[in-house]
Protein backbone atom coordinates (compact mmCIF):
# COMPACT_ATOMS: atom_id res chain seq x y z
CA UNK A 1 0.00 0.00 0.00
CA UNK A 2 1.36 3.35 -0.91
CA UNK A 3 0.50 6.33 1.27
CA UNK A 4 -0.24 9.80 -0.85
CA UNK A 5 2.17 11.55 1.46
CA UNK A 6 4.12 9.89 4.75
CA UNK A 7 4.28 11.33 7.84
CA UNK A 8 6.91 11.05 10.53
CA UNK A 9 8.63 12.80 13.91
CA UNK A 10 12.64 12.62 14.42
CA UNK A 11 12.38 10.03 16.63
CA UNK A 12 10.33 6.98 17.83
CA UNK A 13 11.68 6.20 21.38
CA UNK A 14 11.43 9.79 23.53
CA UNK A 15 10.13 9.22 27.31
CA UNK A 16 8.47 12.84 27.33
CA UNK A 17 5.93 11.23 24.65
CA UNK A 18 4.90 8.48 27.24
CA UNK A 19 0.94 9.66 28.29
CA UNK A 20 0.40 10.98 24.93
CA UNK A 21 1.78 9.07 22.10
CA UNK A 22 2.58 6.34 23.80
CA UNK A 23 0.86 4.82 27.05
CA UNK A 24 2.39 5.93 30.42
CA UNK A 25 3.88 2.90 31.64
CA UNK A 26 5.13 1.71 28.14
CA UNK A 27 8.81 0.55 28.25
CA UNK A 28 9.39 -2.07 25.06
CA UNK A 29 8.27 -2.05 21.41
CA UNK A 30 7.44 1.57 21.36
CA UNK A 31 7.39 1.58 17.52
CA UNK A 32 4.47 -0.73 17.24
CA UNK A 33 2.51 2.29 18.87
CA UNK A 34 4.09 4.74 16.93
CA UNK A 35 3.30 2.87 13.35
CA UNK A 36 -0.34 2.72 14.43
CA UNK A 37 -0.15 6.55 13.73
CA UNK A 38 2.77 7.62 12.01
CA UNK A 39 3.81 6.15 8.36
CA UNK A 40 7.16 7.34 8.62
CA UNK A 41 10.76 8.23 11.25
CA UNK A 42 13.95 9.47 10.57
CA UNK A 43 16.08 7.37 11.49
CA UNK A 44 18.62 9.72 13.23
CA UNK A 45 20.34 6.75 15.51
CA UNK A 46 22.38 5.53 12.36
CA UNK A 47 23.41 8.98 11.62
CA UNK A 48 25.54 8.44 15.15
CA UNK A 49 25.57 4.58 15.63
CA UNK A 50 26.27 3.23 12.54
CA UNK A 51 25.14 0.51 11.18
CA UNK A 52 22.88 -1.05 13.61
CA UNK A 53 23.09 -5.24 14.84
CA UNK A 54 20.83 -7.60 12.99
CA UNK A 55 19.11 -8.28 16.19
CA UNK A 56 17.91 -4.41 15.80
CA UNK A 57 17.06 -4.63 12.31
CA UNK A 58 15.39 -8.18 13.17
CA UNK A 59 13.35 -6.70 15.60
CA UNK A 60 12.05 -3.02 13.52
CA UNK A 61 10.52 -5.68 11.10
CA UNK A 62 8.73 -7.44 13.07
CA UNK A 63 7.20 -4.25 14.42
CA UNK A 64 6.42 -1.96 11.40
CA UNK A 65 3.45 -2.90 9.43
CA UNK A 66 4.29 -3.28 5.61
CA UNK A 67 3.06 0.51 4.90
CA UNK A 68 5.40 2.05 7.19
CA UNK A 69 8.85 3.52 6.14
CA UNK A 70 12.29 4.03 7.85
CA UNK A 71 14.53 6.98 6.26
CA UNK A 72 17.50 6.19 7.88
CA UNK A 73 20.54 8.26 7.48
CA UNK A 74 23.67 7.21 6.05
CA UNK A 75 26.82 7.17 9.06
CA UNK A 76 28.36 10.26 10.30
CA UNK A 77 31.43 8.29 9.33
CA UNK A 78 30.65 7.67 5.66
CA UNK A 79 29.34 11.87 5.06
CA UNK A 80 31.27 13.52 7.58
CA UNK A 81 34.69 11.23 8.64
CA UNK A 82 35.25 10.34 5.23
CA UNK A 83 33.92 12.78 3.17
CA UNK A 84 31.88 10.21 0.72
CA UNK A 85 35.37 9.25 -0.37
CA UNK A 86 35.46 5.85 1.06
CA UNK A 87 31.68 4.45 -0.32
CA UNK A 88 32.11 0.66 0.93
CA UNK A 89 30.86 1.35 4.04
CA UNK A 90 27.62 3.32 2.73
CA UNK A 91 27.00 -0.26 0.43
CA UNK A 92 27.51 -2.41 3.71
CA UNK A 93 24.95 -0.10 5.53
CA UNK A 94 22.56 -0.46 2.73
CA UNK A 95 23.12 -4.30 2.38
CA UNK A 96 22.57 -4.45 6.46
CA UNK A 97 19.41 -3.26 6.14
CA UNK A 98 17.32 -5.72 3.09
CA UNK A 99 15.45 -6.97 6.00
CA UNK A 100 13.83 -3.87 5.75
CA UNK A 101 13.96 -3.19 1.66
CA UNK A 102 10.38 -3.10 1.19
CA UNK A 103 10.32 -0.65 3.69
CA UNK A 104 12.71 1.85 2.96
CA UNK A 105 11.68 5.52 2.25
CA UNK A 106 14.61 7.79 1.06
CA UNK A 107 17.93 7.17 2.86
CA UNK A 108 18.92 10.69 3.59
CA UNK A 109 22.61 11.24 2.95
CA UNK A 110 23.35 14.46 5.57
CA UNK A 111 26.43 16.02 4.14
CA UNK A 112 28.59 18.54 6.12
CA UNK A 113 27.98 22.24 6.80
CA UNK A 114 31.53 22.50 4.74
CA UNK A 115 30.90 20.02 2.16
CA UNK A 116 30.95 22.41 -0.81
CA UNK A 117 31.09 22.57 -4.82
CA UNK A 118 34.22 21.41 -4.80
CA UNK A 119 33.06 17.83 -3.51
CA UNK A 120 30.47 17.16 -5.52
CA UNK A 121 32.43 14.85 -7.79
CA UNK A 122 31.96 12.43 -4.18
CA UNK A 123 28.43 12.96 -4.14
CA UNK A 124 28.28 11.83 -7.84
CA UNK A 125 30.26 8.72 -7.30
CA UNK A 126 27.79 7.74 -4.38
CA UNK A 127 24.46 8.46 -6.22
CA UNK A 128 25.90 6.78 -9.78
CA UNK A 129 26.24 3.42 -7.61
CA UNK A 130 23.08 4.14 -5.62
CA UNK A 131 21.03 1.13 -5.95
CA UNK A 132 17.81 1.86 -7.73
CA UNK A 133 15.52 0.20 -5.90
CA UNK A 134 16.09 2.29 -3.16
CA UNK A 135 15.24 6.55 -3.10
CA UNK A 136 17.83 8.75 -1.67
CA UNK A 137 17.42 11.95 -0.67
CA UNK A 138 20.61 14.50 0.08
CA UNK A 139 20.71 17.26 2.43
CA UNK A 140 23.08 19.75 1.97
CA UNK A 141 24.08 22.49 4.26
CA UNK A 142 27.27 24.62 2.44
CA UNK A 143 25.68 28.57 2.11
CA UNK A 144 26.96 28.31 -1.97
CA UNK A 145 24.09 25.70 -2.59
CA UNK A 146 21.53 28.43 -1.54
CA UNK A 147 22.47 31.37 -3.22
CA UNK A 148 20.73 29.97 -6.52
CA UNK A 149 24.10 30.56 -8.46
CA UNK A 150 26.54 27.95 -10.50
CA UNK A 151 26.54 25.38 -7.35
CA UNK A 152 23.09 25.53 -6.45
CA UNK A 153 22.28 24.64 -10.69
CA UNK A 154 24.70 21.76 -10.53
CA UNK A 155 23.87 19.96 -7.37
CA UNK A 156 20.07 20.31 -8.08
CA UNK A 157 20.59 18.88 -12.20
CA UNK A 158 23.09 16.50 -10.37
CA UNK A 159 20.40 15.15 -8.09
CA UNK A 160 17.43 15.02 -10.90
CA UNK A 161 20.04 13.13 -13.18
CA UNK A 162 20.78 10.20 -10.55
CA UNK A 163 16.81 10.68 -9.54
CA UNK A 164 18.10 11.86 -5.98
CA UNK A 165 15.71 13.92 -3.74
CA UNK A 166 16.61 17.13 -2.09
CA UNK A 167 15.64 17.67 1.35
CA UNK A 168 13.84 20.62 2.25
CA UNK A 169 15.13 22.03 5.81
CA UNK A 170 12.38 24.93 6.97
CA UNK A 171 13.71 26.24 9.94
CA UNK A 172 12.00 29.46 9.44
CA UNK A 173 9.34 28.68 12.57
CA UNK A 174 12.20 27.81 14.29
CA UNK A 175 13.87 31.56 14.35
CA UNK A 176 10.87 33.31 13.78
CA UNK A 177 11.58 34.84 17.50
CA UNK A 178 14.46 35.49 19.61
CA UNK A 179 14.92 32.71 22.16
CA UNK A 180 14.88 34.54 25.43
CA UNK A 181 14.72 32.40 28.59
CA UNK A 182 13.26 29.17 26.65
CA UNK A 183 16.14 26.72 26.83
CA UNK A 184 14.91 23.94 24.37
CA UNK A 185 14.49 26.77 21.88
CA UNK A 186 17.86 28.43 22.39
CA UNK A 187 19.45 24.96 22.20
CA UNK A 188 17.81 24.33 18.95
CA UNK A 189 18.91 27.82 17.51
CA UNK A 190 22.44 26.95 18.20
CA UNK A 191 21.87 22.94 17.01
CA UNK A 192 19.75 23.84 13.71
CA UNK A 193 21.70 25.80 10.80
CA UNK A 194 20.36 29.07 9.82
CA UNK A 195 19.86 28.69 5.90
CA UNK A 196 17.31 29.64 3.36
CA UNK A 197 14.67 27.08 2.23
CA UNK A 198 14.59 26.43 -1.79
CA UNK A 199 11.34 24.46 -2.18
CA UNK A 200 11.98 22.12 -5.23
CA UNK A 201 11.69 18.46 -6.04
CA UNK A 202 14.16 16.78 -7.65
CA UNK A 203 12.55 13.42 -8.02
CA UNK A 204 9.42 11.31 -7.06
CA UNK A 205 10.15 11.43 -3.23
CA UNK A 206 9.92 15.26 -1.42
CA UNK A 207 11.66 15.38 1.78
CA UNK A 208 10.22 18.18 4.25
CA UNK A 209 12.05 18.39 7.20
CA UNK A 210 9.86 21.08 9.78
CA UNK A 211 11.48 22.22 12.18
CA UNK A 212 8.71 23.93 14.63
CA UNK A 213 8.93 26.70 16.86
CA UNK A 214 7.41 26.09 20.32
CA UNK A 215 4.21 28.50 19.27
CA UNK A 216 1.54 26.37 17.99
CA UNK A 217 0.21 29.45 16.20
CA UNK A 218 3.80 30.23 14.19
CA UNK A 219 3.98 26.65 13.12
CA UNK A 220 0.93 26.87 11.28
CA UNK A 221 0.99 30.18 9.52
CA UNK A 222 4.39 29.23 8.37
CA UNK A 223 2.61 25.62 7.38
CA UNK A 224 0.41 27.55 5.33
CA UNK A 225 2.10 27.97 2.22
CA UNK A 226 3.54 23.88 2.09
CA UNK A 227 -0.15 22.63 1.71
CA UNK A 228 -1.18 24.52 -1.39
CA UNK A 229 2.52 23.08 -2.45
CA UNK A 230 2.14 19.28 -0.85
CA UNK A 231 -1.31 19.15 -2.81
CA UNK A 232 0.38 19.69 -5.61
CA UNK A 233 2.99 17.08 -5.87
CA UNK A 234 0.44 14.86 -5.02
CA UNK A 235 -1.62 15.64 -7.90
CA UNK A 236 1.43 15.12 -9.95
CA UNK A 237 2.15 11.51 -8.70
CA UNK A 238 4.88 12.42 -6.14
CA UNK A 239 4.29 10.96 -2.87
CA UNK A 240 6.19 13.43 -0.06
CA UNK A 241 7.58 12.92 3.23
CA UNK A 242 6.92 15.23 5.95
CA UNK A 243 9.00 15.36 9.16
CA UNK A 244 8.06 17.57 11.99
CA UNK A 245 10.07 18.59 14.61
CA UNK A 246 9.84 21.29 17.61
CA UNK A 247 12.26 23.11 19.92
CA UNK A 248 12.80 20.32 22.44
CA UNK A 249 10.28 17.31 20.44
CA UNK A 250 8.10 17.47 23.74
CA UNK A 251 5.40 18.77 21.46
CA UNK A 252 6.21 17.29 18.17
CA UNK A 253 3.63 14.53 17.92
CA UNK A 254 0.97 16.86 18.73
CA UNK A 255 2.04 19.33 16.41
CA UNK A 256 2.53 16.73 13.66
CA UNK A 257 -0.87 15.86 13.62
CA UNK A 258 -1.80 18.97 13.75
CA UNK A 259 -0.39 20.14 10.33
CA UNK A 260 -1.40 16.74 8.90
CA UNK A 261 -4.68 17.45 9.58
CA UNK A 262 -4.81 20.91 8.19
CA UNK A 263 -3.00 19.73 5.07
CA UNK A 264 -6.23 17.12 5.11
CA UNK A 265 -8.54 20.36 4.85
CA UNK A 266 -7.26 20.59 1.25
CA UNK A 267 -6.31 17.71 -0.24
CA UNK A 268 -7.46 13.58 0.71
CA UNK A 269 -5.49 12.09 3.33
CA UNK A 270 -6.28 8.96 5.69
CA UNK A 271 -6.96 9.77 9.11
CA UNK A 272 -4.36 9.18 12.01
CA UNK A 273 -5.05 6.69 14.17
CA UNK A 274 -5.14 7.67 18.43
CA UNK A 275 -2.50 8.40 20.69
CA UNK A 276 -2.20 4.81 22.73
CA UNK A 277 -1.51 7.56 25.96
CA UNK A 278 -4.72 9.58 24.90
CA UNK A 279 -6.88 6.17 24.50
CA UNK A 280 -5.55 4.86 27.70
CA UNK A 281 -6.31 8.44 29.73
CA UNK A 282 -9.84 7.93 28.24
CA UNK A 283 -10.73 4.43 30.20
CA UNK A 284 -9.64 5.88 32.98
């Protein structure tokens, strides 16, 4: 079953989500709860792990019904130790994972803040060996691939050649407002870089990465323009993947469904299922 647009948080195992998402006592197998709502997760843990055991991997199939799908990232080691210039470990990552082929959205491929034109020959030598039964999407984060000049044009025909998506990072909510006294948002200021977002797809998979403020109200007006522009690549046969975040992620469940539903206001969707926490605060 594919999903007109898949929706996921940062995260699937966060203790400030137990009473909510998840019920209050829960300790194992939290993704089986989260699947029964969400269709999606980044799968940040391999961005700083590694590849993970085959226990691990064992186990996330057995919990995450055949719709769902895991973007994991590629290792810190491959993007950011090595540059993308040592690619067997990226193909042993990949190869780790076939328990979980059929459920694979777009590996992201998080490149450094100082990865710049200059490297992009690396990039190319990853996404021409890509295998194509599995979407990739590429973040980027160097200031010359936003300022819409020669390296902005040849990273964005580089990644529609090799049918690579290009994550979308909106941190505008984010710094909408100074900080002040709110630690979660001041830590995310200084975590989150500061860039421009350049909304384009480069091929059938859209990668939205949200990144909320703590103000309910200033996620949503800034949410505001992405459904008239999620509509449309679902009209057009893309199928996007939408990843919200807030300051500290206390709220981001809630605020997830929140924009899902509002995107629902304009365009089919199928409804969420409950919060385990919420449906066990009802019997009660």
């Amino acid at each position: 079953m594919t999903l007109p647009l898949y929706l996921g948080l940062p995260m699937w195992a966060n203790q400030d989500w137990l009473g909510n998402l998840y019920p209050r006592h829960a300790k194992t197998e939290l993704l089986s709860d989260y699947a029964a709502v969400f269709s999606s997760v980044e799968g940040n843990t391999t961005f700083y792990s590694g590849t993970p055991k085959p226990d691990t991997i064992a186990a996330w199939a057995r919990q995450a019904p055949p719709h769902f799908r895991f973007c994991f990232k590629l290792p810190a080691s491959v993007t950011h130790d090595q540059r993308l210039t040592r690619l067997e470990e990226a193909w042993a990552f990949l190869a780790a994972l076939e328990p979980l082929h059929d459920r694979l959205g777009p590996t992201m491929v998080q490149l450094p803040r100082d990865f710049g034109p200059q490297e992009l020959p690396q990039l190319e030598e990853l996404l021409a060996a890509w295998p194509a039964h599995l979407p990739c999407a590429v973040e980027v984060r160097h200031p010359e691939f936003f300022h819409k000049g020669a390296a902005e044009i040849a990273l964005n025909r580089l990644l529609i050649t090799y049918s690579a998506n290009r994550v979308m990072l909106d941190v505008r909510p984010l710094f909408s407002t100074p900080a002040n006294d709110h630690l979660g948002l001041a830590h995310a200021q200084q975590e989150k870089p500061k860039l421009p977002l350049h909304v384009l797809s480069t091929a059938n998979f859209p990668v939205i990465r949200f990144i909320g403020h703590i103000d309910k109200t200033i996620n949503s007006d800034y949410f505001t323009a992405w459904k008239a522009r999620l509509k449309l690549w679902i009209s057009q046969g893309k199928t996007p993947f939408l990843f919200v975040h807030t300051a500290d992620n206390r709220e981001s469940p809630h605020m997830a469904r929140l924009l899902y539903n509002a995107l629902g206001e304009v365009t089919p969707l199928p409804a969420l299922g409950p919060f385990a926490g919420e449906k066990q605060s009802q019997l009660f």
